[in-house]
PDB file of N, CA and C in Angstrom:
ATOM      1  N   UNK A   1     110.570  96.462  91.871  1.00  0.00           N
ATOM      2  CA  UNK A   1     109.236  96.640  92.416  1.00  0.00           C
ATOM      3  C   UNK A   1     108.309  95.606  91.781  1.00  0.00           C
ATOM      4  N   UNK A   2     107.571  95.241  92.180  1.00  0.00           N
ATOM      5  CA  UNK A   2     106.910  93.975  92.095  1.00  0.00           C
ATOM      6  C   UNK A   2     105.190  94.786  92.365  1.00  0.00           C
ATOM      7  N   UNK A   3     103.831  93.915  91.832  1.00  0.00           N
ATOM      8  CA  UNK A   3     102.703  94.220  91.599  1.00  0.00           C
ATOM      9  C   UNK A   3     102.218  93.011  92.069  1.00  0.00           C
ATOM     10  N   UNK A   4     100.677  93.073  92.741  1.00  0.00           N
ATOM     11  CA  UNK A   4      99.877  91.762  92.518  1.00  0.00           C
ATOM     12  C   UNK A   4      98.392  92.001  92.714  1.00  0.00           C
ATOM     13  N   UNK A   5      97.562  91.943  91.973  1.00  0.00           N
ATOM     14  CA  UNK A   5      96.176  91.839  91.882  1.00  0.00           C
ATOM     15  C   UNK A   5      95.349  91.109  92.674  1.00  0.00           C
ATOM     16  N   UNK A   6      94.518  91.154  93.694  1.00  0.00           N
ATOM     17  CA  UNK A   6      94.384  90.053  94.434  1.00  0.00           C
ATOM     18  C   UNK A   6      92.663  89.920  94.370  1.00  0.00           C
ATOM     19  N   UNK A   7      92.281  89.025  94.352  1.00  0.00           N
ATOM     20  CA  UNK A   7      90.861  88.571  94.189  1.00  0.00           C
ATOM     21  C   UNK A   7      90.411  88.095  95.603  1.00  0.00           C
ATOM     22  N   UNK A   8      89.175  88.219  96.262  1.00  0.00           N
ATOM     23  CA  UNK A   8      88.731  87.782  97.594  1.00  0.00           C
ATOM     24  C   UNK A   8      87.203  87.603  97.708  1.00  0.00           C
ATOM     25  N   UNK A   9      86.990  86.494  97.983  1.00  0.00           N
ATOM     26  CA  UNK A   9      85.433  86.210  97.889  1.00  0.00           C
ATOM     27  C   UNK A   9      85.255  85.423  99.065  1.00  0.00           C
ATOM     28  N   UNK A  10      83.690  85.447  99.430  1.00  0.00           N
ATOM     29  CA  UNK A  10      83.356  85.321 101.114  1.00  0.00           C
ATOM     30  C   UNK A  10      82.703  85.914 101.549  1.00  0.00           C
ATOM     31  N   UNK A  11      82.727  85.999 102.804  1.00  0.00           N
ATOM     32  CA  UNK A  11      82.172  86.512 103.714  1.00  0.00           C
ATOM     33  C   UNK A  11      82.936  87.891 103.736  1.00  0.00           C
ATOM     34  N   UNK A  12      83.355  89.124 102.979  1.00  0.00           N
ATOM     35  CA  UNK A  12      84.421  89.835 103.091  1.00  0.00           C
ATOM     36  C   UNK A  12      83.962  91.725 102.965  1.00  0.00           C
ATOM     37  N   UNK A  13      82.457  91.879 102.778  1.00  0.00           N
ATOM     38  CA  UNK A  13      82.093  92.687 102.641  1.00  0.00           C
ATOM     39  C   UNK A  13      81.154  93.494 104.325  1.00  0.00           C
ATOM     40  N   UNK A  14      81.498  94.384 104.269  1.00  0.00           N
ATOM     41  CA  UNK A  14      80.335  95.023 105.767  1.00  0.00           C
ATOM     42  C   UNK A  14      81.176  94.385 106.895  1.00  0.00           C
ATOM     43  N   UNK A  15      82.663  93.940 106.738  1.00  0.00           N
ATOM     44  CA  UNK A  15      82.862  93.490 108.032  1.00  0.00           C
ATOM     45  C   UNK A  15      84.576  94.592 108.194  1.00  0.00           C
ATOM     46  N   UNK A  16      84.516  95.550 107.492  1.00  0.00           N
ATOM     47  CA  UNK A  16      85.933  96.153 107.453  1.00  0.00           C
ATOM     48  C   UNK A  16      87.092  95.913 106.936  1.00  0.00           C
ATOM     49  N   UNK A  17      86.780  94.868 105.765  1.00  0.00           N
ATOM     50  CA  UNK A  17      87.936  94.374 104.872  1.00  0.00           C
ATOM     51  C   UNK A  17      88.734  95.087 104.258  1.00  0.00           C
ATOM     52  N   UNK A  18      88.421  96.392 103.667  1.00  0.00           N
ATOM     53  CA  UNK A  18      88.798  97.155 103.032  1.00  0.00           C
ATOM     54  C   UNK A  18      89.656  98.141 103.483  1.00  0.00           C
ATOM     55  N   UNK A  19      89.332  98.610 105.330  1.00  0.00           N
ATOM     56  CA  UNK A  19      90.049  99.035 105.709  1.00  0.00           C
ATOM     57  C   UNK A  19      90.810  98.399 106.317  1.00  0.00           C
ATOM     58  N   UNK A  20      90.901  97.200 106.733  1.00  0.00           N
ATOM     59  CA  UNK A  20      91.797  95.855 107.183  1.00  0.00           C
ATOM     60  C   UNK A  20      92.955  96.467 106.224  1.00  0.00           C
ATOM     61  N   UNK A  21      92.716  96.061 104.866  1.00  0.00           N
ATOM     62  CA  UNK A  21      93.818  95.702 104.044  1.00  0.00           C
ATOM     63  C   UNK A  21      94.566  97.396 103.957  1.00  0.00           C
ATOM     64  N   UNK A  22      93.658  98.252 104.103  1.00  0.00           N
ATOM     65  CA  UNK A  22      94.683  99.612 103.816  1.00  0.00           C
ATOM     66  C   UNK A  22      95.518  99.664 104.910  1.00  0.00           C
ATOM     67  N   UNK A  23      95.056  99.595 106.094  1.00  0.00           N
ATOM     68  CA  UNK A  23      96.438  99.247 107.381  1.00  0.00           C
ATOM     69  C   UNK A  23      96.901  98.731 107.211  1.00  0.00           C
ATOM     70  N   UNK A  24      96.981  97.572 107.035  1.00  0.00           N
ATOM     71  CA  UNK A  24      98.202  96.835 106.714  1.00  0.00           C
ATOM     72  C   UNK A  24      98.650  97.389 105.549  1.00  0.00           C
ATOM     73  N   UNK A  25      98.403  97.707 104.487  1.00  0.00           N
ATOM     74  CA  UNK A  25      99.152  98.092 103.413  1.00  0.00           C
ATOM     75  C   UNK A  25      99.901  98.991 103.671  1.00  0.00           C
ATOM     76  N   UNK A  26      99.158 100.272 104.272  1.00  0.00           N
ATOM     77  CA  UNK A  26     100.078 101.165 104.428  1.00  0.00           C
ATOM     78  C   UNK A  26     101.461 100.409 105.885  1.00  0.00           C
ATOM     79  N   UNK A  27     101.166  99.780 106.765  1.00  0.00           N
ATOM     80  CA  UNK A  27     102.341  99.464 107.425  1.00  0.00           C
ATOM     81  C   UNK A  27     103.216  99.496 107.167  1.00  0.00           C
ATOM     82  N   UNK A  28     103.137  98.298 105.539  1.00  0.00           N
ATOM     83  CA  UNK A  28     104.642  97.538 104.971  1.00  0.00           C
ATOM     84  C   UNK A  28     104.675  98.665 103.727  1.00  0.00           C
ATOM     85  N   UNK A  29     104.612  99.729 103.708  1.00  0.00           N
ATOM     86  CA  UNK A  29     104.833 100.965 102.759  1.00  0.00           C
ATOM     87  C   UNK A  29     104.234 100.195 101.078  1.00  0.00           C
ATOM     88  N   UNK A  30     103.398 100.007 101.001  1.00  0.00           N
ATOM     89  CA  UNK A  30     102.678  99.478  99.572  1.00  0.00           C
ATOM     90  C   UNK A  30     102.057 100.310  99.246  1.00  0.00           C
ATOM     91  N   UNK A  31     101.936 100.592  98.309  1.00  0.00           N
ATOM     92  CA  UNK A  31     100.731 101.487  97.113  1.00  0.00           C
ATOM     93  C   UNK A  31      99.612 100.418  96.447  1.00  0.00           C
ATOM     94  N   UNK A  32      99.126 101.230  96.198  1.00  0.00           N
ATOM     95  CA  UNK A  32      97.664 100.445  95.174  1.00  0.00           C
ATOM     96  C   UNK A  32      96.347 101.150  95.512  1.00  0.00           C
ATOM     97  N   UNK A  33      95.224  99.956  95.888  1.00  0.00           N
ATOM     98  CA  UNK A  33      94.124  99.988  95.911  1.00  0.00           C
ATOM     99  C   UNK A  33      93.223  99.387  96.382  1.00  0.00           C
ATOM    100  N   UNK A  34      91.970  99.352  97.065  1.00  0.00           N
ATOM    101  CA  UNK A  34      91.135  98.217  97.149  1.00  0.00           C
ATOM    102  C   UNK A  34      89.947  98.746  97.642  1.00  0.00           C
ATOM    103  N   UNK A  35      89.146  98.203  96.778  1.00  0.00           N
ATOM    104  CA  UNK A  35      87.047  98.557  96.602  1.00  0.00           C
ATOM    105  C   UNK A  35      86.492  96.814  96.348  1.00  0.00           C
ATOM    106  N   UNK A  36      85.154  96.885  96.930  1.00  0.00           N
ATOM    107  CA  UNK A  36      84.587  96.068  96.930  1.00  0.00           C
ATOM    108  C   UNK A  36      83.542  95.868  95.319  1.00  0.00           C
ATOM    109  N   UNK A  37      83.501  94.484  95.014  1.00  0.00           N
ATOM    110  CA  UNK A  37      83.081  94.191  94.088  1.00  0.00           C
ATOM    111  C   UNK A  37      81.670  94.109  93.910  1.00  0.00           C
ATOM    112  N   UNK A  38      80.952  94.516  92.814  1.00  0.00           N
ATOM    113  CA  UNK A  38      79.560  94.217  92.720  1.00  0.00           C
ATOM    114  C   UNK A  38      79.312  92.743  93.032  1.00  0.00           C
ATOM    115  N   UNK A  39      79.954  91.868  92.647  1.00  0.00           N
ATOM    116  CA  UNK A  39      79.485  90.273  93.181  1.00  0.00           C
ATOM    117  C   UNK A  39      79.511  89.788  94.944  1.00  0.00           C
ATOM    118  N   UNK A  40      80.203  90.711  95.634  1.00  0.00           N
ATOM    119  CA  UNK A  40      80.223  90.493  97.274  1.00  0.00           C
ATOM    120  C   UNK A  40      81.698  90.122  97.682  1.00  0.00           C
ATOM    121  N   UNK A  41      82.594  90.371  96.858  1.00  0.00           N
ATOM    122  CA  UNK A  41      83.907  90.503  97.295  1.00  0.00           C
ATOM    123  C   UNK A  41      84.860  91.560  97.386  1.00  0.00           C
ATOM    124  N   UNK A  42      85.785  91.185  97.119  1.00  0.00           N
ATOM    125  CA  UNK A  42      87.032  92.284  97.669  1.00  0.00           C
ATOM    126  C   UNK A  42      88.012  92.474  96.490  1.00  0.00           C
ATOM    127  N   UNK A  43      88.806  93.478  95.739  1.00  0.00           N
ATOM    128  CA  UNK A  43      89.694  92.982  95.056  1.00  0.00           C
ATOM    129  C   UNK A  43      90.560  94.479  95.037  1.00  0.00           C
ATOM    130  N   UNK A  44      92.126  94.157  95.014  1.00  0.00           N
ATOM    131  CA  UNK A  44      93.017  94.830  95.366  1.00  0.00           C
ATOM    132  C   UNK A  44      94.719  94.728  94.626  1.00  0.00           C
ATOM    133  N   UNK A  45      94.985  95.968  94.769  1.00  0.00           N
ATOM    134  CA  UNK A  45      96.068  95.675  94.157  1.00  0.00           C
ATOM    135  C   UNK A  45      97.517  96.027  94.915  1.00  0.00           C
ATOM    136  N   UNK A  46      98.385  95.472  95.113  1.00  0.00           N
ATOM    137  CA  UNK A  46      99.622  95.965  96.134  1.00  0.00           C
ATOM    138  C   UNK A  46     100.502  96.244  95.556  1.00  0.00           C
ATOM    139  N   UNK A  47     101.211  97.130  95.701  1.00  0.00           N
ATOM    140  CA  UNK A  47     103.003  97.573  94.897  1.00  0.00           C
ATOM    141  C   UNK A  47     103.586  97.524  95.478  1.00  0.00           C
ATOM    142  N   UNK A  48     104.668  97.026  96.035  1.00  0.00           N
ATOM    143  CA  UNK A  48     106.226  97.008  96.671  1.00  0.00           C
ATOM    144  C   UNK A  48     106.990  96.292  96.524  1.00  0.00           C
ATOM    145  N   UNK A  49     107.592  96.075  97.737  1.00  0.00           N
ATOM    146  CA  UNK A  49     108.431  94.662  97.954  1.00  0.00           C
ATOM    147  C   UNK A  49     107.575  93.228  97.567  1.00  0.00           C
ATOM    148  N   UNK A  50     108.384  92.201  96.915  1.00  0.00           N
ATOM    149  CA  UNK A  50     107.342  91.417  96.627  1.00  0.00           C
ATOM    150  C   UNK A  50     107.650  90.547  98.407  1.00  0.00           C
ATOM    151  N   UNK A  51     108.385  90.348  99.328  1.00  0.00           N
ATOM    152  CA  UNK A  51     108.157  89.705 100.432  1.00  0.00           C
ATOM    153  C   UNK A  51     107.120  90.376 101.105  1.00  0.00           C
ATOM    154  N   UNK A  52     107.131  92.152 100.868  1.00  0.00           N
ATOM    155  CA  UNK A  52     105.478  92.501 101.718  1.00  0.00           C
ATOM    156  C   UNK A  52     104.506  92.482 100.902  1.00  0.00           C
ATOM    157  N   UNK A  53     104.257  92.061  99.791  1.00  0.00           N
ATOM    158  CA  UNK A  53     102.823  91.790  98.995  1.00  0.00           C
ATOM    159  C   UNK A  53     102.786  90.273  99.489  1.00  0.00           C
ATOM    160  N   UNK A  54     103.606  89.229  99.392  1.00  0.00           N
ATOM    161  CA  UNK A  54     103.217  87.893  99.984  1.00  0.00           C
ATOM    162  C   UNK A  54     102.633  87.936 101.529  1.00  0.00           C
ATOM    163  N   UNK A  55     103.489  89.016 102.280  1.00  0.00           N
ATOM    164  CA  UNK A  55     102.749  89.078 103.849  1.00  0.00           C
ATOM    165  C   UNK A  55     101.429  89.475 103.270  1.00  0.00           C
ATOM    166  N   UNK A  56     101.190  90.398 102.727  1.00  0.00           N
ATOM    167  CA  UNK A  56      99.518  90.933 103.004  1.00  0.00           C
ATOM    168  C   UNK A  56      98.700  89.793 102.073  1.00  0.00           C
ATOM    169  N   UNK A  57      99.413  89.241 101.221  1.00  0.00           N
ATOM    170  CA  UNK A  57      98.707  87.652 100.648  1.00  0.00           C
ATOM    171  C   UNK A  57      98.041  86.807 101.844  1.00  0.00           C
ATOM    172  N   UNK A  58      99.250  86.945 102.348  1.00  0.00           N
ATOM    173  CA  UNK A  58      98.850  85.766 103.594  1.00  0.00           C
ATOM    174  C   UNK A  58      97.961  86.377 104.420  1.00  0.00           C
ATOM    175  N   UNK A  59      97.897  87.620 104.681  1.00  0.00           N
ATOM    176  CA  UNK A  59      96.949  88.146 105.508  1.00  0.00           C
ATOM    177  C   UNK A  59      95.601  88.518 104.978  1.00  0.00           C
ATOM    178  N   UNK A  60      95.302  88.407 104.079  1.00  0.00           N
ATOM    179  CA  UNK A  60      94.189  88.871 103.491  1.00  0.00           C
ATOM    180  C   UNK A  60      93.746  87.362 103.211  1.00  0.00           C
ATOM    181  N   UNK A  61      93.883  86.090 103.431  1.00  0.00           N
ATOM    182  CA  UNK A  61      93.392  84.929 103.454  1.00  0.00           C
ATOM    183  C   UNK A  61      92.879  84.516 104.559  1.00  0.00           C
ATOM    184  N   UNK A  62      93.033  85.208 105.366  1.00  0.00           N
ATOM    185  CA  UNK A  62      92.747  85.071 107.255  1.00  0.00           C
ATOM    186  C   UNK A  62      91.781  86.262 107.381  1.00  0.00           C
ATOM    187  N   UNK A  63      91.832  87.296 106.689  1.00  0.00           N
ATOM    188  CA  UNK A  63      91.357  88.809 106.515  1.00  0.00           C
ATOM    189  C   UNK A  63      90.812  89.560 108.101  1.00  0.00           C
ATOM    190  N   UNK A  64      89.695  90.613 108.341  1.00  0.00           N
ATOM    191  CA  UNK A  64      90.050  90.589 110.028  1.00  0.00           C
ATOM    192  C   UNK A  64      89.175  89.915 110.790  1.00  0.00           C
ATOM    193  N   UNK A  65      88.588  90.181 112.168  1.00  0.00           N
ATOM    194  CA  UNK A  65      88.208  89.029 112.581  1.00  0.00           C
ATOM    195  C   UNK A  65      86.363  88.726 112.594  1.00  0.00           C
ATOM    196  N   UNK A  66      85.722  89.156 111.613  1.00  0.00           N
ATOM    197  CA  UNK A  66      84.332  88.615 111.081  1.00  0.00           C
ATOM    198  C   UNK A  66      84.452  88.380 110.110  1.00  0.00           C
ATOM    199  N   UNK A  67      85.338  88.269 109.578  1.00  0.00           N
ATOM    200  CA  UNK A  67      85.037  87.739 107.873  1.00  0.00           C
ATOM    201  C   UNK A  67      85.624  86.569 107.761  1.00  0.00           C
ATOM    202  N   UNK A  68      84.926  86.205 106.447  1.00  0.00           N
ATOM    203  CA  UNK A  68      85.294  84.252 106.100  1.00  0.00           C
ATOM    204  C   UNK A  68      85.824  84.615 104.926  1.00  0.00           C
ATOM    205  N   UNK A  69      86.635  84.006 104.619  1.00  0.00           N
ATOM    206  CA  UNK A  69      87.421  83.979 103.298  1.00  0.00           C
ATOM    207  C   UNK A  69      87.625  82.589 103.015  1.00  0.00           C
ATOM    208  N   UNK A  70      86.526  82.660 101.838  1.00  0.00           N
ATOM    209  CA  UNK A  70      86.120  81.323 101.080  1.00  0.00           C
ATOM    210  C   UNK A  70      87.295  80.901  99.951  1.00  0.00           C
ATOM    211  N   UNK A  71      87.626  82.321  99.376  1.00  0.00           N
ATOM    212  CA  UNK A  71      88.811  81.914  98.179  1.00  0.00           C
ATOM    213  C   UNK A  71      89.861  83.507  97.857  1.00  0.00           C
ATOM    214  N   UNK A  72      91.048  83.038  97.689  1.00  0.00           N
ATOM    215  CA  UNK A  72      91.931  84.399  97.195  1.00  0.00           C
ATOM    216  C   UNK A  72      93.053  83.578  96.001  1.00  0.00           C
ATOM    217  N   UNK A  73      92.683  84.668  94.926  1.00  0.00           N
ATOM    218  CA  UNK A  73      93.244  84.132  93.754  1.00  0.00           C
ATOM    219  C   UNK A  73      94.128  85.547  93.782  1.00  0.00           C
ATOM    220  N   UNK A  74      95.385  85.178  92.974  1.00  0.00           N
ATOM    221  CA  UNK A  74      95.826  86.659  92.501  1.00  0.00           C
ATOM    222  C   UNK A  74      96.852  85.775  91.324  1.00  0.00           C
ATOM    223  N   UNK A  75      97.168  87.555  90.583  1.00  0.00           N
ATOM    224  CA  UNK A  75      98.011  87.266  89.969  1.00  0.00           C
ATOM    225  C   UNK A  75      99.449  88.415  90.093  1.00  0.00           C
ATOM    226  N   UNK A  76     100.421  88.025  89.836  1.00  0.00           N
ATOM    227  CA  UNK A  76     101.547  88.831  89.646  1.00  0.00           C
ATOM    228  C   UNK A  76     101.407  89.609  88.160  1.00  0.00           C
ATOM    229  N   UNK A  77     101.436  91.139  88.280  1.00  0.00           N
ATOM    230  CA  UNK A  77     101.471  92.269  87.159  1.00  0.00           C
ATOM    231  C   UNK A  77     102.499  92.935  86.847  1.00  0.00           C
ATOM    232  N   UNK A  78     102.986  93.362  85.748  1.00  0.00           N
ATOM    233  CA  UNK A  78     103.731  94.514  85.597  1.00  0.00           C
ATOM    234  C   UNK A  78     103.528  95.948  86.397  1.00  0.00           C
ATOM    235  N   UNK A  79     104.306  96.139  87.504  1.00  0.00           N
ATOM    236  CA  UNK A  79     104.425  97.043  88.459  1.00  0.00           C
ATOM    237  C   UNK A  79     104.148  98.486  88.010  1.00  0.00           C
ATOM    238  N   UNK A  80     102.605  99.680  88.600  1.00  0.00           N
ATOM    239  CA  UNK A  80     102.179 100.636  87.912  1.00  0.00           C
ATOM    240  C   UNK A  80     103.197 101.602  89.175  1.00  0.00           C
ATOM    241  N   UNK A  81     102.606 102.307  88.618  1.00  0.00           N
ATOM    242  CA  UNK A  81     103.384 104.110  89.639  1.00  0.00           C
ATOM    243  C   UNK A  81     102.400 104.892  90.603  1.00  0.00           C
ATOM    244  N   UNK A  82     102.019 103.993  91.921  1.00  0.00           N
ATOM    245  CA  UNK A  82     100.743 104.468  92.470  1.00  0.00           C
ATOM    246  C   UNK A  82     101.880 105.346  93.750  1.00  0.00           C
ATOM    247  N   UNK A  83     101.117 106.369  94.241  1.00  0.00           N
ATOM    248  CA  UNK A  83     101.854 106.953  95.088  1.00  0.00           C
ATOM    249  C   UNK A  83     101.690 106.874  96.411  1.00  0.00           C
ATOM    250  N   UNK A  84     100.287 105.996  96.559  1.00  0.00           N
ATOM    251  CA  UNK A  84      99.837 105.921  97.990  1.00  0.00           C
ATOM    252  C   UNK A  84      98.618 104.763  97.781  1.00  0.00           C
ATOM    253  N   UNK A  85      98.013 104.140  99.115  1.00  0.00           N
ATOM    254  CA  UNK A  85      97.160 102.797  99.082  1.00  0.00           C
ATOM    255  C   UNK A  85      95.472 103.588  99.326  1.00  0.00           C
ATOM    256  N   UNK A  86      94.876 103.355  98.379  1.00  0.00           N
ATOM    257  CA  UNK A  86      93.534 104.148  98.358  1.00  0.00           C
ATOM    258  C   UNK A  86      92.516 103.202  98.717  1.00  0.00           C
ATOM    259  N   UNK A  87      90.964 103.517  98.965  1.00  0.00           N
ATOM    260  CA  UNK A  87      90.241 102.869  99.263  1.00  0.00           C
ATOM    261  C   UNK A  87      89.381 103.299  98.202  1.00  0.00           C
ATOM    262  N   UNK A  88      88.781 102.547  96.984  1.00  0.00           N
ATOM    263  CA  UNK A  88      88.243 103.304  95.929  1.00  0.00           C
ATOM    264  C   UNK A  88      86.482 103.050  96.053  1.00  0.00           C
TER     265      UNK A  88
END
């Protein structure tokens, strides 16, 4: 099981990012998290397969269709024990 922290800044707030990323998360069966940041971004965390944390990488750089995504940084973590993908 594989982890990744993902950072998102932009245009990414008030346009449904948050629930963007929980559909898709939940699709490819991932756990984690994702709440919006006091600075005007997005940041999230995915657990699974690491080929479906790279899909929702890639998808959360495109994010849905009003938002601009200026930058996505992440990093790879030591994998936690989440049981389901929350919106915090």
């Amino acid at each position: 099981m594989f982890q990744a922290h993902i950072f998102i800044s932009g245009s990414v707030q008030g346009v449904s990012f948050r629930q963007f990323i929980k559909n898709n998360a939940k699709q490819r069966d991932l756990t984690g998290w994702v709440h919006n940041t006091e600075d005007g971004g997005v940041e999230a965390v995915f657990c699974g397969e690491k080929e479906k944390i790279e899909e929702m990488i890639e998808l959360c750089k495109k994010g849905p269709m009003l938002s601009v995504v200026k930058h996505l940084g992440f990093d790879w973590d030591e994998a936690e024990n989440f049981t389901e993908f929350t919106i915090l």
